[in-house]
C-alpha atoms as a PDB file:
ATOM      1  CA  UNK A   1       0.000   0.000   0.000  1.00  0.00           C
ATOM      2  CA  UNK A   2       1.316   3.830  -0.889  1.00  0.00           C
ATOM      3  CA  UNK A   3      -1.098   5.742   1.727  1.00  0.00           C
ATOM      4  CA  UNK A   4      -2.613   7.852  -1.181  1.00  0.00           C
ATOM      5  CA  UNK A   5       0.628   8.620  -2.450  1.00  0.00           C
ATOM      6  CA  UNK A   6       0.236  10.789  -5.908  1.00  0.00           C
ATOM      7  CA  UNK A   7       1.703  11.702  -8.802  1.00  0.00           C
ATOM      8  CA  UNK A   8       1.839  13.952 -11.396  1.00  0.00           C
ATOM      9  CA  UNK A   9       2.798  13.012 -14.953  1.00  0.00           C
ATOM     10  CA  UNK A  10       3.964  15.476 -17.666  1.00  0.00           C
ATOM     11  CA  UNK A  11       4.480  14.272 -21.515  1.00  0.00           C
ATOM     12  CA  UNK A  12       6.097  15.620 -24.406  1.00  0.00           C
ATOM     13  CA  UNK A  13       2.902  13.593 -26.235  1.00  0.00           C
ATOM     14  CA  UNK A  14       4.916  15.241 -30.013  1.00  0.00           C
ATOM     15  CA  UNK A  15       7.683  13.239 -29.076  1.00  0.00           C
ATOM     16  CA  UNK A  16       7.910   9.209 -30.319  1.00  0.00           C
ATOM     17  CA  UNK A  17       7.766   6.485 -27.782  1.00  0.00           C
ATOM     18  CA  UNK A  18       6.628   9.466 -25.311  1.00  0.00           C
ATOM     19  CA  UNK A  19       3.413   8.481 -24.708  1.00  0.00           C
ATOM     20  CA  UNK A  20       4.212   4.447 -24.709  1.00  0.00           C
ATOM     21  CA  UNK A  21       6.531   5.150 -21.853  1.00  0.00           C
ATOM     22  CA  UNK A  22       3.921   7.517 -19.945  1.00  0.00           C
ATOM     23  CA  UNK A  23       2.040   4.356 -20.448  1.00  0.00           C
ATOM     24  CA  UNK A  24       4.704   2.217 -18.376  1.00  0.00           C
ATOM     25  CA  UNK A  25       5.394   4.571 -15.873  1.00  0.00           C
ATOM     26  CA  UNK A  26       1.589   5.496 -15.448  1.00  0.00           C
ATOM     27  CA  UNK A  27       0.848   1.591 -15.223  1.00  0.00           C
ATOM     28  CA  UNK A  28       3.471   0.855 -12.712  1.00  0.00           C
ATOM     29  CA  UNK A  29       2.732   3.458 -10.577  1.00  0.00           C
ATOM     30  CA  UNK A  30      -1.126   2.559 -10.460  1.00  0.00           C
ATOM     31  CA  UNK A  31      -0.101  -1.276  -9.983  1.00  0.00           C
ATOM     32  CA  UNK A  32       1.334   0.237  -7.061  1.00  0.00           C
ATOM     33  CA  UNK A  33      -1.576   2.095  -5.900  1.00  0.00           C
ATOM     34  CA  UNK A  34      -0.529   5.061  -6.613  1.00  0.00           C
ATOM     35  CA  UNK A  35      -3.252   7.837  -7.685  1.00  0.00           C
ATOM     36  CA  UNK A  36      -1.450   9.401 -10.804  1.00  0.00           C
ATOM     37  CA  UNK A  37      -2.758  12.322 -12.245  1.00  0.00           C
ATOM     38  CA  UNK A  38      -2.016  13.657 -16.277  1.00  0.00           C
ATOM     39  CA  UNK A  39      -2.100  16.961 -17.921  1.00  0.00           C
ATOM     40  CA  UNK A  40      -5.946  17.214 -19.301  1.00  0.00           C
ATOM     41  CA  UNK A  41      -5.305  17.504 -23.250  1.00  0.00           C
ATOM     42  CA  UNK A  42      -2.077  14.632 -22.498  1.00  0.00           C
ATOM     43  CA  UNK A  43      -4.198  12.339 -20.957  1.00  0.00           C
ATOM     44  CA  UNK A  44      -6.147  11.106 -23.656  1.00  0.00           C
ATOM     45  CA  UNK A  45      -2.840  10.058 -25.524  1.00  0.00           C
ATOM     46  CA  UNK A  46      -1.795   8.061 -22.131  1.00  0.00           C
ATOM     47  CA  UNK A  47      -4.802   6.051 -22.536  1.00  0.00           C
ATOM     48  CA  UNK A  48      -4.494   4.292 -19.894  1.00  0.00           C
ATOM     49  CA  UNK A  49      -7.937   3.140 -17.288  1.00  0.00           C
ATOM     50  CA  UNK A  50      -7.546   5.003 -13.929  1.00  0.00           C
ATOM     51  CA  UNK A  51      -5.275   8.342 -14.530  1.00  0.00           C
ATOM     52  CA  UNK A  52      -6.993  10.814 -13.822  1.00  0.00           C
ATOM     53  CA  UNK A  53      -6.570  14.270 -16.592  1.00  0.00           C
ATOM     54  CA  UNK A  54      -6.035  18.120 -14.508  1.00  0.00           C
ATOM     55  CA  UNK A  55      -5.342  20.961 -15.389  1.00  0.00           C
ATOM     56  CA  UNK A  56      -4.321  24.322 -14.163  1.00  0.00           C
ATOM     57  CA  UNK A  57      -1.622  25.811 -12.120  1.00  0.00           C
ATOM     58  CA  UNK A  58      -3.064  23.752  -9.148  1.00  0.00           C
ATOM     59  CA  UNK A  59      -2.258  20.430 -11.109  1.00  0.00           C
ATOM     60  CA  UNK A  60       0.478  18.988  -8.556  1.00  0.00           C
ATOM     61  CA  UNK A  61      -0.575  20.563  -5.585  1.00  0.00           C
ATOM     62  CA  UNK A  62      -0.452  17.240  -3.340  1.00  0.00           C
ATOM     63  CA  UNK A  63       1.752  15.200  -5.737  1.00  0.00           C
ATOM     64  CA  UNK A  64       4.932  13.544  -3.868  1.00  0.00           C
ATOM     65  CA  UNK A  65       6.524  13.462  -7.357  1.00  0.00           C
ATOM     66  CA  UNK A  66       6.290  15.443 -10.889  1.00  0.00           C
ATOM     67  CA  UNK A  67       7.540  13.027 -13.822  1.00  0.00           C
ATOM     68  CA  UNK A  68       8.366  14.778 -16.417  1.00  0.00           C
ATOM     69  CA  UNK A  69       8.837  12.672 -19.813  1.00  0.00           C
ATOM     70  CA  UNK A  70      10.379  14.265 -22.368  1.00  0.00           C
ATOM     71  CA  UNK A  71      12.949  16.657 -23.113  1.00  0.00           C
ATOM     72  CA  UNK A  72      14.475  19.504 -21.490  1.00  0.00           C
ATOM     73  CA  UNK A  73      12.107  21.516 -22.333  1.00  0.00           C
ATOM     74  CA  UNK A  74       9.101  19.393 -20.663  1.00  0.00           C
ATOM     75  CA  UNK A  75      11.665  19.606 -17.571  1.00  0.00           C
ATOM     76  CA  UNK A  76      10.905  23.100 -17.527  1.00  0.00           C
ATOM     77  CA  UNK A  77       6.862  22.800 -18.362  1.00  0.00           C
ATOM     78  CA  UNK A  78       6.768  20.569 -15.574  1.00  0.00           C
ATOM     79  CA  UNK A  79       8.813  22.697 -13.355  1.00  0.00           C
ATOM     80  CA  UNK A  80       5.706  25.390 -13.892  1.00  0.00           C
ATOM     81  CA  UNK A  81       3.578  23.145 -11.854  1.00  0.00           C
ATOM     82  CA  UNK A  82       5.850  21.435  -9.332  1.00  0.00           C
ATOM     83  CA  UNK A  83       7.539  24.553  -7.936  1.00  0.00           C
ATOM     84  CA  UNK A  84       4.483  26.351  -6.163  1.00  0.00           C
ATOM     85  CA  UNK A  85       3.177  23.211  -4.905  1.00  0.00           C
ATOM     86  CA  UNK A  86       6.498  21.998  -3.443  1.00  0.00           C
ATOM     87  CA  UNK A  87       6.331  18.977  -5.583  1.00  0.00           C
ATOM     88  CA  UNK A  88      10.426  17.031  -6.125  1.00  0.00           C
ATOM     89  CA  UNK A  89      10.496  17.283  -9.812  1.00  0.00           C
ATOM     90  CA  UNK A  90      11.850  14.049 -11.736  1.00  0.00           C
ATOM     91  CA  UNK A  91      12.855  14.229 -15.454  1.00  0.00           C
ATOM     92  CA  UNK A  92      13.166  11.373 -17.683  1.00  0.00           C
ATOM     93  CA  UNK A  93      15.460  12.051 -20.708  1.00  0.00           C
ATOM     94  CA  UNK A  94      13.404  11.683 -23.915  1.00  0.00           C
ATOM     95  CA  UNK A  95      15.181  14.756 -25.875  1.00  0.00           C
ATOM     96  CA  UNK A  96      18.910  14.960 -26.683  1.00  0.00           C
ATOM     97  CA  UNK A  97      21.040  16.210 -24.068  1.00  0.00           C
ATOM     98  CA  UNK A  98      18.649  15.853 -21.288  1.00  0.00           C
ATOM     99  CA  UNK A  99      20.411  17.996 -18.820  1.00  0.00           C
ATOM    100  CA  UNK A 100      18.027  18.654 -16.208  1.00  0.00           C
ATOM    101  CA  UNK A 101      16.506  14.791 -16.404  1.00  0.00           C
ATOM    102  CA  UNK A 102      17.481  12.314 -13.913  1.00  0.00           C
ATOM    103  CA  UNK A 103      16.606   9.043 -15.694  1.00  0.00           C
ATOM    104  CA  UNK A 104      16.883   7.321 -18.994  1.00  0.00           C
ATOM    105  CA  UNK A 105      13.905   5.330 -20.501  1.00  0.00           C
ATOM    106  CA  UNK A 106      15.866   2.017 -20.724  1.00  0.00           C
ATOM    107  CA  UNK A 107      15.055   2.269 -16.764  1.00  0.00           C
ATOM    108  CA  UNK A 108      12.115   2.842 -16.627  1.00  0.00           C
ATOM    109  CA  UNK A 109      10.696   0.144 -14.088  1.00  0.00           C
ATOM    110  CA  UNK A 110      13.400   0.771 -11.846  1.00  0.00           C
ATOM    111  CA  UNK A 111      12.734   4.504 -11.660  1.00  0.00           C
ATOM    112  CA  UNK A 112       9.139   4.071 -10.818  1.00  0.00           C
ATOM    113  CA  UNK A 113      10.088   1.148  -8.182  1.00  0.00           C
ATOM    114  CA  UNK A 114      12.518   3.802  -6.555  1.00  0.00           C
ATOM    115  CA  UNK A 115       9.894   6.007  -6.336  1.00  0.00           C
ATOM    116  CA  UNK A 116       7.486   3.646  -5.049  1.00  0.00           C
ATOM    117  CA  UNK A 117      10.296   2.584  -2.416  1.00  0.00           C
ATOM    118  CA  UNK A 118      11.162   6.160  -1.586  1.00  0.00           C
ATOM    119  CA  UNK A 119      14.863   5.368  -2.980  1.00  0.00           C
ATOM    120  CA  UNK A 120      15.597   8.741  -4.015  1.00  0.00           C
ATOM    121  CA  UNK A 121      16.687  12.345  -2.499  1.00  0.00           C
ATOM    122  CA  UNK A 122      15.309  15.594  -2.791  1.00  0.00           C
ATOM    123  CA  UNK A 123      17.850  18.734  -3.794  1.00  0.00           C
ATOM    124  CA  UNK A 124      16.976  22.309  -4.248  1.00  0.00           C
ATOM    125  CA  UNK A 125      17.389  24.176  -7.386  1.00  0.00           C
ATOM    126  CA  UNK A 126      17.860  27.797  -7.233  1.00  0.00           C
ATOM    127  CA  UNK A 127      15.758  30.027  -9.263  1.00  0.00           C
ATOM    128  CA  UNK A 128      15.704  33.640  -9.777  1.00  0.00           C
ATOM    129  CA  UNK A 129      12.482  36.309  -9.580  1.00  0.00           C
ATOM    130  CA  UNK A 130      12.382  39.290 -11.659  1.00  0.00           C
ATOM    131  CA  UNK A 131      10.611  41.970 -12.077  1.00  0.00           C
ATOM    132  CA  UNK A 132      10.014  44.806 -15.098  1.00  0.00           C
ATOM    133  CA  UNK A 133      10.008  48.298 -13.659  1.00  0.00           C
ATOM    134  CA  UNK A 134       8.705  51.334 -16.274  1.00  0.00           C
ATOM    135  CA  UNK A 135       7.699  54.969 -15.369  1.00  0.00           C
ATOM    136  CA  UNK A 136       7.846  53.677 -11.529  1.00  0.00           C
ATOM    137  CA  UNK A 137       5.072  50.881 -12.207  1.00  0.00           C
ATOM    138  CA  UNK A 138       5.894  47.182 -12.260  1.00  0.00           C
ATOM    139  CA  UNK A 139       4.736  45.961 -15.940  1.00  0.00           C
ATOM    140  CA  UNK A 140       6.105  42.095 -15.706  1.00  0.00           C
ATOM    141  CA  UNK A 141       6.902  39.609 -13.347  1.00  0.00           C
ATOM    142  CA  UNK A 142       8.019  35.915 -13.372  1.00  0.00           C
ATOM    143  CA  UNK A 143      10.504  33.899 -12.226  1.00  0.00           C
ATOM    144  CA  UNK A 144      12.980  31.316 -13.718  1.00  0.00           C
ATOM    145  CA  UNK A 145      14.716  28.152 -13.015  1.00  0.00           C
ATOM    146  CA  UNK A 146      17.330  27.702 -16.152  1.00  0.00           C
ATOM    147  CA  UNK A 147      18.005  31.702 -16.407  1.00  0.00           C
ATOM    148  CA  UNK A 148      16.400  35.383 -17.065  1.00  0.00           C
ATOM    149  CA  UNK A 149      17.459  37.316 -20.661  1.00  0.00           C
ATOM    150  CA  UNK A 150      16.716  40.828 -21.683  1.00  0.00           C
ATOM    151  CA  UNK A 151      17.163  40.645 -25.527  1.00  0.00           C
ATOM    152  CA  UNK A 152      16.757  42.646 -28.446  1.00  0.00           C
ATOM    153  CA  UNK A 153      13.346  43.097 -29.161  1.00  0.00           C
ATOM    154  CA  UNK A 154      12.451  42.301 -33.020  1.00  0.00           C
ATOM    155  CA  UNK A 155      12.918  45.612 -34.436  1.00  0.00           C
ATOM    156  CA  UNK A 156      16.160  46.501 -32.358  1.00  0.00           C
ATOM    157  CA  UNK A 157      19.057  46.086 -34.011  1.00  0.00           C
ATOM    158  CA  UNK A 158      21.248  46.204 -30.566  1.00  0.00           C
ATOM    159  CA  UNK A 159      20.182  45.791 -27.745  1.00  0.00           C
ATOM    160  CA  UNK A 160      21.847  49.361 -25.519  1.00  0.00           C
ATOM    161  CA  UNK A 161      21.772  48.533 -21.744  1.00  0.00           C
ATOM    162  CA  UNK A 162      23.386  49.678 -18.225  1.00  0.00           C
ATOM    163  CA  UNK A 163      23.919  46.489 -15.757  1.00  0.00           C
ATOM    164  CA  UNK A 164      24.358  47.726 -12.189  1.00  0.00           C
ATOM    165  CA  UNK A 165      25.095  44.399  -9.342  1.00  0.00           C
ATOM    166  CA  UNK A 166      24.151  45.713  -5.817  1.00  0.00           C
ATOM    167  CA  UNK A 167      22.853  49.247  -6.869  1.00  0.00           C
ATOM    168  CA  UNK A 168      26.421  50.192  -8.318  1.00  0.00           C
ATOM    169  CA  UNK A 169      27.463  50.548 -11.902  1.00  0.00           C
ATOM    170  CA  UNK A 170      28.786  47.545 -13.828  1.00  0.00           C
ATOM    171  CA  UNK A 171      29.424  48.276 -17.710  1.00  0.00           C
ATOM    172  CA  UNK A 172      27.394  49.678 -20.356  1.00  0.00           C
ATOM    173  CA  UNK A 173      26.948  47.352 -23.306  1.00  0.00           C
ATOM    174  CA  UNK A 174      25.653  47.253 -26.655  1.00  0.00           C
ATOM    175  CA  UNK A 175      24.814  43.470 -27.538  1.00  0.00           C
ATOM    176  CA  UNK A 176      22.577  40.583 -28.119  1.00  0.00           C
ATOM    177  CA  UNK A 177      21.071  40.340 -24.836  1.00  0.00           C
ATOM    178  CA  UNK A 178      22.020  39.630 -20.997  1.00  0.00           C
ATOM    179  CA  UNK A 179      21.559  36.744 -19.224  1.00  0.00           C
ATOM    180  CA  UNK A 180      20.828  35.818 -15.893  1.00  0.00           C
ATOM    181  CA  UNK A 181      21.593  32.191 -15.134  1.00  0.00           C
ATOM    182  CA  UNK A 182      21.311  29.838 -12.052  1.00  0.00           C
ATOM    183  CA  UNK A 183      23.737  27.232 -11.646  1.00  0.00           C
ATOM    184  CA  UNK A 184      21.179  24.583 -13.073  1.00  0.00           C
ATOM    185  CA  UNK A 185      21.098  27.009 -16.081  1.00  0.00           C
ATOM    186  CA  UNK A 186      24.496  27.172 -16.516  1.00  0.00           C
ATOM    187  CA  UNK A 187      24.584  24.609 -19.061  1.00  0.00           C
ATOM    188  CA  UNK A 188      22.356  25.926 -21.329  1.00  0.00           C
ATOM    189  CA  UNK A 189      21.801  29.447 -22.855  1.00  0.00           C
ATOM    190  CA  UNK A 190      24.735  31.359 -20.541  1.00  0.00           C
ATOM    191  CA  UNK A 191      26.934  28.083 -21.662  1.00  0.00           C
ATOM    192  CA  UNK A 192      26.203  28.621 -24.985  1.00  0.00           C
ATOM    193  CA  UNK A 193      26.693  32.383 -25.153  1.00  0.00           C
ATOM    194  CA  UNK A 194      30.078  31.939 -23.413  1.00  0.00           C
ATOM    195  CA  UNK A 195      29.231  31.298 -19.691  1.00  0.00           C
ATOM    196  CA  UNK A 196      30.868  28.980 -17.475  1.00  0.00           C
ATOM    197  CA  UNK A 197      29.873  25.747 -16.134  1.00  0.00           C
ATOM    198  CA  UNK A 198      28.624  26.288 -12.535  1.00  0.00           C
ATOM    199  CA  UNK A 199      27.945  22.782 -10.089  1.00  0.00           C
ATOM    200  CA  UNK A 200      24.404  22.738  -9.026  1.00  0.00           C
ATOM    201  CA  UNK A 201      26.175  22.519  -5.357  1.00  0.00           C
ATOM    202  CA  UNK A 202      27.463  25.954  -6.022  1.00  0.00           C
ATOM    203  CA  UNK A 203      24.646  29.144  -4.910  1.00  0.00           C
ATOM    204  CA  UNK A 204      25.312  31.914  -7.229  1.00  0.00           C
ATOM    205  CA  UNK A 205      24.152  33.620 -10.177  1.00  0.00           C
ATOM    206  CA  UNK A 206      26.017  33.875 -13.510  1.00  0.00           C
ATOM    207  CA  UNK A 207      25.989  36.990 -15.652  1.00  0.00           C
ATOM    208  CA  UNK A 208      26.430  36.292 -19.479  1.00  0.00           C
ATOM    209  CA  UNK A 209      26.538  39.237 -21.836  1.00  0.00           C
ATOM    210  CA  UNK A 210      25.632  38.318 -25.285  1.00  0.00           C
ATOM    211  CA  UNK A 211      27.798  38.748 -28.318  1.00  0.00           C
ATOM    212  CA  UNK A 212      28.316  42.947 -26.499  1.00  0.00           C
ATOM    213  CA  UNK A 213      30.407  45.089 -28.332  1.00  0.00           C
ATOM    214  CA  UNK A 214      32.803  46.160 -25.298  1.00  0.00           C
ATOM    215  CA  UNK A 215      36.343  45.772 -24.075  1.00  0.00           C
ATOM    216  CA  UNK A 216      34.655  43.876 -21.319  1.00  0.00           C
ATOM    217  CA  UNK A 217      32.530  41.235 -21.851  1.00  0.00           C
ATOM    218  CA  UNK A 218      33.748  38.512 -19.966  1.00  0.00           C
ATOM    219  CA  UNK A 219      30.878  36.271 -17.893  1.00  0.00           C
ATOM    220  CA  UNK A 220      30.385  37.104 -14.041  1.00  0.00           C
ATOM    221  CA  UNK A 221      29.796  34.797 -11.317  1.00  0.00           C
ATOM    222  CA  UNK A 222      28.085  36.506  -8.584  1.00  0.00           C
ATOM    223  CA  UNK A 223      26.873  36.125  -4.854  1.00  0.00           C
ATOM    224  CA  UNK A 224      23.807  34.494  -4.525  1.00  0.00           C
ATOM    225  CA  UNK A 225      22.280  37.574  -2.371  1.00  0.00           C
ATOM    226  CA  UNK A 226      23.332  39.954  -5.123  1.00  0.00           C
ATOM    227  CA  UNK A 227      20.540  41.611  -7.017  1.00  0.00           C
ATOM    228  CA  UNK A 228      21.677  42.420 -11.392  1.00  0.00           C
ATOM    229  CA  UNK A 229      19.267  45.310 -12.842  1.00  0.00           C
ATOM    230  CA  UNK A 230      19.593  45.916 -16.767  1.00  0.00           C
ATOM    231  CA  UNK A 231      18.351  49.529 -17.389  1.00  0.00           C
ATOM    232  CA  UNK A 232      17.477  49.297 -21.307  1.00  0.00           C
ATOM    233  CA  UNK A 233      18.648  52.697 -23.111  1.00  0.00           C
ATOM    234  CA  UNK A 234      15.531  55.079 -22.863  1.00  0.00           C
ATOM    235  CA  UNK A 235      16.303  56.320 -26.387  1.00  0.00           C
ATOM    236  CA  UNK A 236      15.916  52.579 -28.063  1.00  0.00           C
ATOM    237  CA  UNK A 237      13.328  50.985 -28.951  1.00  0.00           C
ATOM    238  CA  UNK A 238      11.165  47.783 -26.870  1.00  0.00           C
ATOM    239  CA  UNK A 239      13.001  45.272 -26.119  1.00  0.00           C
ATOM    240  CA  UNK A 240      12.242  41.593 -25.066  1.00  0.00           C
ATOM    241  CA  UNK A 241      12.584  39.669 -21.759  1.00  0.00           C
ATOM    242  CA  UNK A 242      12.449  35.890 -21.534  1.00  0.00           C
ATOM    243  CA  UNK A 243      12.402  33.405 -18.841  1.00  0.00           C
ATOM    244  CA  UNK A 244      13.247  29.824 -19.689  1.00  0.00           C
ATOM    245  CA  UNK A 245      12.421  30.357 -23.263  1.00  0.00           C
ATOM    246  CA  UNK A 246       8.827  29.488 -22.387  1.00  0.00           C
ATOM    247  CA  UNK A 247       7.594  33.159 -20.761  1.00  0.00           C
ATOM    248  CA  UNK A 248       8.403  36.220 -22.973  1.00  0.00           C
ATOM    249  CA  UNK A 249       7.443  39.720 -22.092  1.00  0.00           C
ATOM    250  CA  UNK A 250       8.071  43.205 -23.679  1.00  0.00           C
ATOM    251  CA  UNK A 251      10.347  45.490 -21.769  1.00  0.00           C
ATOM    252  CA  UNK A 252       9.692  49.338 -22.064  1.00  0.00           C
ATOM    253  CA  UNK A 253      12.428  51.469 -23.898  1.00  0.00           C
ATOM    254  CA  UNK A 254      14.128  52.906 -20.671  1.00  0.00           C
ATOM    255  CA  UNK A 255      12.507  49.973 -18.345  1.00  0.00           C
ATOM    256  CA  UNK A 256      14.613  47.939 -15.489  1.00  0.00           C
ATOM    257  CA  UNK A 257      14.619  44.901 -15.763  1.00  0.00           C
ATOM    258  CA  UNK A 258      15.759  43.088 -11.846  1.00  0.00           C
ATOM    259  CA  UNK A 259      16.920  39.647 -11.429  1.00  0.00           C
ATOM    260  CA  UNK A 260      17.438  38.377  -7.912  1.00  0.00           C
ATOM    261  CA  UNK A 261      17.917  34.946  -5.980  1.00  0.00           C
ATOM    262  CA  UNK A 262      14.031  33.046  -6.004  1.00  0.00           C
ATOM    263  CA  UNK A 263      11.430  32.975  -3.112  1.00  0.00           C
ATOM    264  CA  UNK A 264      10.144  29.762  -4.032  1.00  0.00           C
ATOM    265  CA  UNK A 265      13.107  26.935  -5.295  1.00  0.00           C
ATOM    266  CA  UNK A 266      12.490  24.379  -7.732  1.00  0.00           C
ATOM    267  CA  UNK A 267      12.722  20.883  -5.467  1.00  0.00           C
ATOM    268  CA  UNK A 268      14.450  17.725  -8.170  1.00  0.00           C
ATOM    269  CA  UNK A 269      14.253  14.280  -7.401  1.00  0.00           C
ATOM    270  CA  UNK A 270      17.133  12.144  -7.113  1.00  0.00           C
ATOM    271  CA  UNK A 271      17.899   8.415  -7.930  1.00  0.00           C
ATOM    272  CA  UNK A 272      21.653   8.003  -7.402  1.00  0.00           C
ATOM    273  CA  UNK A 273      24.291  10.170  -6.210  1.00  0.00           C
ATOM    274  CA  UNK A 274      26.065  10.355  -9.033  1.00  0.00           C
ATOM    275  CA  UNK A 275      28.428  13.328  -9.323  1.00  0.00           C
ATOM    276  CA  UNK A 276      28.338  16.211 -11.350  1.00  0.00           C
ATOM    277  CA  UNK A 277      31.217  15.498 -12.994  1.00  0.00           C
ATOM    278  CA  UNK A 278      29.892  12.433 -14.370  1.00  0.00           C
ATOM    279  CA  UNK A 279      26.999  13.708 -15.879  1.00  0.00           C
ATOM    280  CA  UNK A 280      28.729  16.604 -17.513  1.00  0.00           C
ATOM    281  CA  UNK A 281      31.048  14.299 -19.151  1.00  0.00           C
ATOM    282  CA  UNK A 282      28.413  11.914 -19.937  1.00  0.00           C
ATOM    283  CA  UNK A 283      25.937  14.618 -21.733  1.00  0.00           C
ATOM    284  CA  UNK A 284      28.731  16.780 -23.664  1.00  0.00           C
ATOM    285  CA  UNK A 285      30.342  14.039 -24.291  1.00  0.00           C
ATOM    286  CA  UNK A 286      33.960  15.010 -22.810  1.00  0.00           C
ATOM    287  CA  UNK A 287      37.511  13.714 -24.387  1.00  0.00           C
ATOM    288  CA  UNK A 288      38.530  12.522 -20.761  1.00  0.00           C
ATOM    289  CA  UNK A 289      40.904   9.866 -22.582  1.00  0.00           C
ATOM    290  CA  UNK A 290      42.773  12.741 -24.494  1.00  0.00           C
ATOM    291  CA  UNK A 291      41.765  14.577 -27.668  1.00  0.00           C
ATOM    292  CA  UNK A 292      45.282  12.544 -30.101  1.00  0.00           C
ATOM    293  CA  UNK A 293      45.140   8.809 -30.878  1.00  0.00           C
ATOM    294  CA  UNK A 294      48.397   8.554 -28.844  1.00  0.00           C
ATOM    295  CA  UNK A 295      47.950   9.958 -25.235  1.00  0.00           C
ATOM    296  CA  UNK A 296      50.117   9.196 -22.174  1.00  0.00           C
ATOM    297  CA  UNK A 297      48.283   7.566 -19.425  1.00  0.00           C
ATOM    298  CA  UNK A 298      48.069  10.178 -16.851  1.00  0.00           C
ATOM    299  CA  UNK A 299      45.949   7.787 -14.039  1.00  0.00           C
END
């Protein structure tokens, strides 16, 4: 027996073999008495007797685990709906690089009987809340988990912005965009654009600017506690902020945009402790036996 244990699944239902393997985990979760819940319009493509289709932001509230099938993307759909109800997000890597997933679907049944056992650990994910600030009114909000980017809106050409940390002056650039990243987002759009590789296990945030015309553009690593505003030049035109590539919202010509450490964390589930180090090598593929044919041994 689970005690009315729940949980919450969340499908990429576009992507192949998605919705066969919602159909394994869903089916060995319910063999197991769990109550598990689907998205409403993902449901129907489960198809399987017993889950039961939500929707709304209140979807998890009461789940003891989000699965999120898919790829890192449906990580971060999921993440929408396990972070206010305190939910432990788990991601199983359908995509490609599957950075913020925790299992592979040749494991399924052992995932799900993990979770059934309560064989896993719960770590917390920092996030960052910002704000849009024009003519002394608040105009946006939201938060993110990956990272925060003002970017050139579509009819900029450059995006012109002032980045102050802690209410003093930074560096004026004239660029892509500037991003805002969490350690768990350090491996995505701030790596990309330049940005180091931060350990989950590290609390700070990482300041990327993107392709900026300037003597100094070199990525920032910065206290957790420190609060980054981006004041976009007053003279330009809108510009564009977005927060995991999933919320977008137009920022003001002369708005500030301020990115600080989360409220609310985003809780992940996890199966093994396997270390960081591992899984970076493991999803970028790293030349740890040398880059030449003919390498010393250096173990």
């Amino acid at each position: 027996m689970t005690d009315g244990r729940t949980a919450l699944l969340v499908v990429h239902t576009g992507r192949r073999n998605a919705t066969q393997h919602a159909r394994t985990v869903a089916a060995d979760l319910l063999k197991a008495g769990f109550t598990v819940r689907a998205i409403a319009d993902e449901a129907s493509d489960v198809d399987i007797p017993g889950v039961v289709p939500v929707r709304g932001a209140d979807a998890a509230v009461g789940a003891e685990v989000v699965f999120a099938l898919g790829g890192d993307g449906t990580v971060l759909r999921a993440a929408e709906l396990a972070r206010p109800a305190g939910a432990p997000l788990l991601g199983i890597n359908l995509g490609k690089v599957g950075f913020l997933a925790q299992a592979e679907p040749d494991d399924l049944d052992n995932v799900v009987q993990r979770v059934v056992d309560r064989h896993y650990t719960v770590e917390e994910r920092l996030t960052v809340d910002v704000t849009v600030v024009s003519d002394d009114r608040v105009v946006a909000s939201s938060w993110a988990l990956n990272e925060a980017s003002v970017e050139r809106g579509p009819r900029a050409r450059l995006l012109e912005a002032r980045v102050d940390v802690d209410g003093r002056r930074l560096s004026r650039y004239g660029c892509d965009g500037v991003i805002c990243a969490t350690p768990t987002g350090s491996t995505a759009y701030a790596f990309s654009a330049g940005g180091p590789v931060v350990w989950p296990g590290v609390e700070a945030l990482v300041l990327v600017p993107v392709a900026a015309h300037a003597l100094f553009s070199r990525a920032l690593v910065v206290a957790p506690s420190s609060t980054i505003t981006i004041t976009v030049d007053p003279a330009g035109p809108d510009q564009l902020l977005s927060c995991d590539g999933r919320r977008a919202f137009p920022v003001p010509a002369g708005a500030v945009v301020t990115v600080g450490r989360g409220v609310m964390p985003v809780f992940v589930a996890r199966l093994e402790e396997r270390p960081f180090t591992d899984r970076l090598v493991a999803k970028f593929d790293l030349p740890v036996e040398g880059w030449r044919n003919n390498h010393h041994d250096l173990t």
